[in-house]
C-alpha atoms as a PDB file:
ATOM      1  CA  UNK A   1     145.564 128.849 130.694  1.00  0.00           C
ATOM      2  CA  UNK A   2     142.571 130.739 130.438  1.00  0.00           C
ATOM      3  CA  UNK A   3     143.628 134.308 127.930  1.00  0.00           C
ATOM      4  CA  UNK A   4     141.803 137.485 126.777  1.00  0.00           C
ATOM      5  CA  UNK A   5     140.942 135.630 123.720  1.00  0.00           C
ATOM      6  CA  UNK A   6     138.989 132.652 124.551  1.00  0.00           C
ATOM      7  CA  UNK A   7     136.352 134.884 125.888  1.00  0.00           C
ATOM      8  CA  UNK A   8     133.241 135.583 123.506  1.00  0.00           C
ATOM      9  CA  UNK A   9     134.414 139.106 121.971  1.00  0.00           C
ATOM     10  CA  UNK A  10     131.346 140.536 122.920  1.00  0.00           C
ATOM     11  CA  UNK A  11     132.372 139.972 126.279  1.00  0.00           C
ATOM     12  CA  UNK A  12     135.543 141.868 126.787  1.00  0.00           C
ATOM     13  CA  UNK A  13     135.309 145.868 127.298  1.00  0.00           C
ATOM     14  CA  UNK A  14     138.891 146.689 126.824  1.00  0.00           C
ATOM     15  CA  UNK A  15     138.778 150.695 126.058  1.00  0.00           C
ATOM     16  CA  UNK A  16     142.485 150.807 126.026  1.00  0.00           C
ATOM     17  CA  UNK A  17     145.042 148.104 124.014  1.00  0.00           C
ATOM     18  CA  UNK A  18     146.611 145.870 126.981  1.00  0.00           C
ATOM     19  CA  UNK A  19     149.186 143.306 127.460  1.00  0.00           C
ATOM     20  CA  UNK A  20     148.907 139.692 128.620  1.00  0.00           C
ATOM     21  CA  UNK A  21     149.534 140.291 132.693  1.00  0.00           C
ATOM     22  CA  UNK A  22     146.613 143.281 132.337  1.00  0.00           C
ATOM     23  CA  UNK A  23     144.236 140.771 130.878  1.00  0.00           C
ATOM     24  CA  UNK A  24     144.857 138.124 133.547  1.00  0.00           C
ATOM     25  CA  UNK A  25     143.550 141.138 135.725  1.00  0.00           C
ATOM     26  CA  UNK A  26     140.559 141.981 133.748  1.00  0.00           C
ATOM     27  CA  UNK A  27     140.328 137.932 133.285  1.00  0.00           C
ATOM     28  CA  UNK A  28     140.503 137.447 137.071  1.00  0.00           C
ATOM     29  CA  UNK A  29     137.776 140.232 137.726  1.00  0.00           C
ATOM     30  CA  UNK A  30     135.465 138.689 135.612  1.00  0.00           C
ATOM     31  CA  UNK A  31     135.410 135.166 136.848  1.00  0.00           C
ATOM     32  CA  UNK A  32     135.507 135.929 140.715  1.00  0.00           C
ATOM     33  CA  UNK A  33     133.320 138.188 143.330  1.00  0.00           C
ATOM     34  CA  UNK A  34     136.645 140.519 143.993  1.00  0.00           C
ATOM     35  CA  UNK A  35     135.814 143.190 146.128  1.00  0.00           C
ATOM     36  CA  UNK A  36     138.825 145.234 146.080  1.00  0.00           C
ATOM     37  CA  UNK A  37     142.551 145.709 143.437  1.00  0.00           C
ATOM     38  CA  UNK A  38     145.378 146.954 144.673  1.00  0.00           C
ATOM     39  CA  UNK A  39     147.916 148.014 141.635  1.00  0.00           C
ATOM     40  CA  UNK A  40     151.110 148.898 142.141  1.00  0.00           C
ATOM     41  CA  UNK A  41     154.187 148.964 139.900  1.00  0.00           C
ATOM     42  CA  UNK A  42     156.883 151.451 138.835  1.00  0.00           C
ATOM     43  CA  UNK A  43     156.372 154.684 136.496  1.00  0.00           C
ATOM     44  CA  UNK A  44     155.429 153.206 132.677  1.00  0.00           C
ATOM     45  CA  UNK A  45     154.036 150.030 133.644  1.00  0.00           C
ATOM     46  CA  UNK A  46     150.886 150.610 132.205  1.00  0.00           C
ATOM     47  CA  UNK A  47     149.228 150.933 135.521  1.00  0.00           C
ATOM     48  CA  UNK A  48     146.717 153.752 134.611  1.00  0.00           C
ATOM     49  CA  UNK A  49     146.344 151.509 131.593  1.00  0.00           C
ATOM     50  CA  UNK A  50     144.950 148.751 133.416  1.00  0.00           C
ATOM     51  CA  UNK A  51     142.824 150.775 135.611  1.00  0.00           C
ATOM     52  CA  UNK A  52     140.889 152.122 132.755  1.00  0.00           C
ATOM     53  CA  UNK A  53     140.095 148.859 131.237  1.00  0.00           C
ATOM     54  CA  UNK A  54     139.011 147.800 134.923  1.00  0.00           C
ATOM     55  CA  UNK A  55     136.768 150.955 135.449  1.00  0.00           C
ATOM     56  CA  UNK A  56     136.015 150.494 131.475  1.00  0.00           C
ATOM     57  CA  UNK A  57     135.138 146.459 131.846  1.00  0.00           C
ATOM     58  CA  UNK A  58     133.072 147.226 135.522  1.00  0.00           C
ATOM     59  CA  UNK A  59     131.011 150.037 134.236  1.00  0.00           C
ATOM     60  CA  UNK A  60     129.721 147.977 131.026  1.00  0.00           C
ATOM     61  CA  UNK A  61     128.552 145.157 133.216  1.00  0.00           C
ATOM     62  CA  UNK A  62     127.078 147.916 135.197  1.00  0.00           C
ATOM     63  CA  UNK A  63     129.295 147.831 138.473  1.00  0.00           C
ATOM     64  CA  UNK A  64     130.355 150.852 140.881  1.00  0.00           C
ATOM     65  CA  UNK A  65     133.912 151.369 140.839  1.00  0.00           C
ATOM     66  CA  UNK A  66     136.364 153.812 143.756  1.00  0.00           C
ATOM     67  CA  UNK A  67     139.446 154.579 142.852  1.00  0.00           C
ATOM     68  CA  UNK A  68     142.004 156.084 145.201  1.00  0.00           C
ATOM     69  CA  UNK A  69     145.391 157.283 145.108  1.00  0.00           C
ATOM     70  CA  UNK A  70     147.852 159.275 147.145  1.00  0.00           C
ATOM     71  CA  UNK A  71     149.039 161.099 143.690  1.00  0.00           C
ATOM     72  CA  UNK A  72     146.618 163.186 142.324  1.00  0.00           C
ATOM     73  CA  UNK A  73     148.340 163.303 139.085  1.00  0.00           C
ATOM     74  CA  UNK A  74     147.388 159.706 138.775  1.00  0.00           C
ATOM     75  CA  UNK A  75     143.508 160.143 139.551  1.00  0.00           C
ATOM     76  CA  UNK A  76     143.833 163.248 136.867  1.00  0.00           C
ATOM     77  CA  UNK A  77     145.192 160.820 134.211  1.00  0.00           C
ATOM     78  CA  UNK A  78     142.532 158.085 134.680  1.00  0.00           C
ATOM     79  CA  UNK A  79     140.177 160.592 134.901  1.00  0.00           C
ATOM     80  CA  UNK A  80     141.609 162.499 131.589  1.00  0.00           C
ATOM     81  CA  UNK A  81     141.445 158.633 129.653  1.00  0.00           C
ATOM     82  CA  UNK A  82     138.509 158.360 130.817  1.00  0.00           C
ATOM     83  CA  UNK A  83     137.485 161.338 129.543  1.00  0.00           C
ATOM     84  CA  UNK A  84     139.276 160.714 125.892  1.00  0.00           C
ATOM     85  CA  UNK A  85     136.638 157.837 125.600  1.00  0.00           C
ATOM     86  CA  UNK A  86     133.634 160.203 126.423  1.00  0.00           C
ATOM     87  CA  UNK A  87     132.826 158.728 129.985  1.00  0.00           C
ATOM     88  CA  UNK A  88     133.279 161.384 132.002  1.00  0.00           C
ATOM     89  CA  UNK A  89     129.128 161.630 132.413  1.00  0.00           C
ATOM     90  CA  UNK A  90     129.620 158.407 134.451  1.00  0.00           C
ATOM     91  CA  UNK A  91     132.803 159.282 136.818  1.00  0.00           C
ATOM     92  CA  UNK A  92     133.599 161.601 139.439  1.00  0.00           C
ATOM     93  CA  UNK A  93     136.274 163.117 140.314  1.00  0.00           C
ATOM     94  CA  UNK A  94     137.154 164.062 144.376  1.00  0.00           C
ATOM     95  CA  UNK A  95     140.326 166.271 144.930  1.00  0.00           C
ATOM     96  CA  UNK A  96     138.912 167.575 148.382  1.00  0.00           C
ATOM     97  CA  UNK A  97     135.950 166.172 149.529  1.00  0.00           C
ATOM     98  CA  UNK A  98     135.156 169.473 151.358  1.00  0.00           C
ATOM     99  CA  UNK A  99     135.858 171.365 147.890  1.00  0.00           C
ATOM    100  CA  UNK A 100     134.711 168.613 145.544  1.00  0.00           C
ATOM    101  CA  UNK A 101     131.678 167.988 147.010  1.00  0.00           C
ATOM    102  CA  UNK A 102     128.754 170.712 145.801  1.00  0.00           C
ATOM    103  CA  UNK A 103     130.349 170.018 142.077  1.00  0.00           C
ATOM    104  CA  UNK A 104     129.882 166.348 142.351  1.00  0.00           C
ATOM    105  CA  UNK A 105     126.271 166.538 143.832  1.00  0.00           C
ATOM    106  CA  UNK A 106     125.038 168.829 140.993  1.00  0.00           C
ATOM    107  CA  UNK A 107     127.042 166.552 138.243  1.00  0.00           C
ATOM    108  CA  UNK A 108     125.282 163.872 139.933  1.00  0.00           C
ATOM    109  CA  UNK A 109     121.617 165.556 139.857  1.00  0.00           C
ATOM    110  CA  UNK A 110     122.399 166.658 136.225  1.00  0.00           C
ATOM    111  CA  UNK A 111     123.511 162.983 135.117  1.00  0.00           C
ATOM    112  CA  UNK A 112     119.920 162.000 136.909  1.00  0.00           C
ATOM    113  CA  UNK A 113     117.592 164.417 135.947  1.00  0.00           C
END
């Protein structure tokens, strides 16, 4: 079985430490053309976790990412771990897209410009 560990280091963008199911993930992601991840799981399962390697591992081999969620806490905390690795500049964050939207325009013109 294919781990983590018998890729080339240089090859693995983990930004946060992860277990052996969320590198299968971030394993699985890398070998196939997956167009969408659906995870799911319990409070403390490491989900947010995992989605910031994903987002972290997509955005260093220069892929788009959405992320969606019915909690808004859980966008907030991605968002906030993103943040703790200085990669805010690169993500944006929609509450209300009515509300959200002149903010994310100018952050968008500003990160162009």
């Amino acid at each position: 079985t294919k781990t983590i560990d018998d890729r080339k280091e240089g090859d693995n963008f983990l930004l946060l430490p992860s277990d052996s199911s969320q590198d299968r993930i971030l394993l699985e992601l890398g070998d196939t053309k997956i167009t969408g991840l659906v995870v799911w799981g319990p409070p403390g399962t490491g989900k947010s976790q995992t989605i910031v390697n994903v987002i972290g591992d997509c955005l260093a081999r220069g892929k788009s990412v959405l992320l969606v969620s019915q909690k808004r806490a859980a966008l907030d905390v991605v968002y906030d771990r993103l943040g703790m690795k200085d990669l805010t500049n690169l993500v944006g964050l929609v509450h209300d897209s009515k509300a959200d939207r002149k903010p994310l325009y100018e952050k968008i013109n500003h990160e162009t410009a």
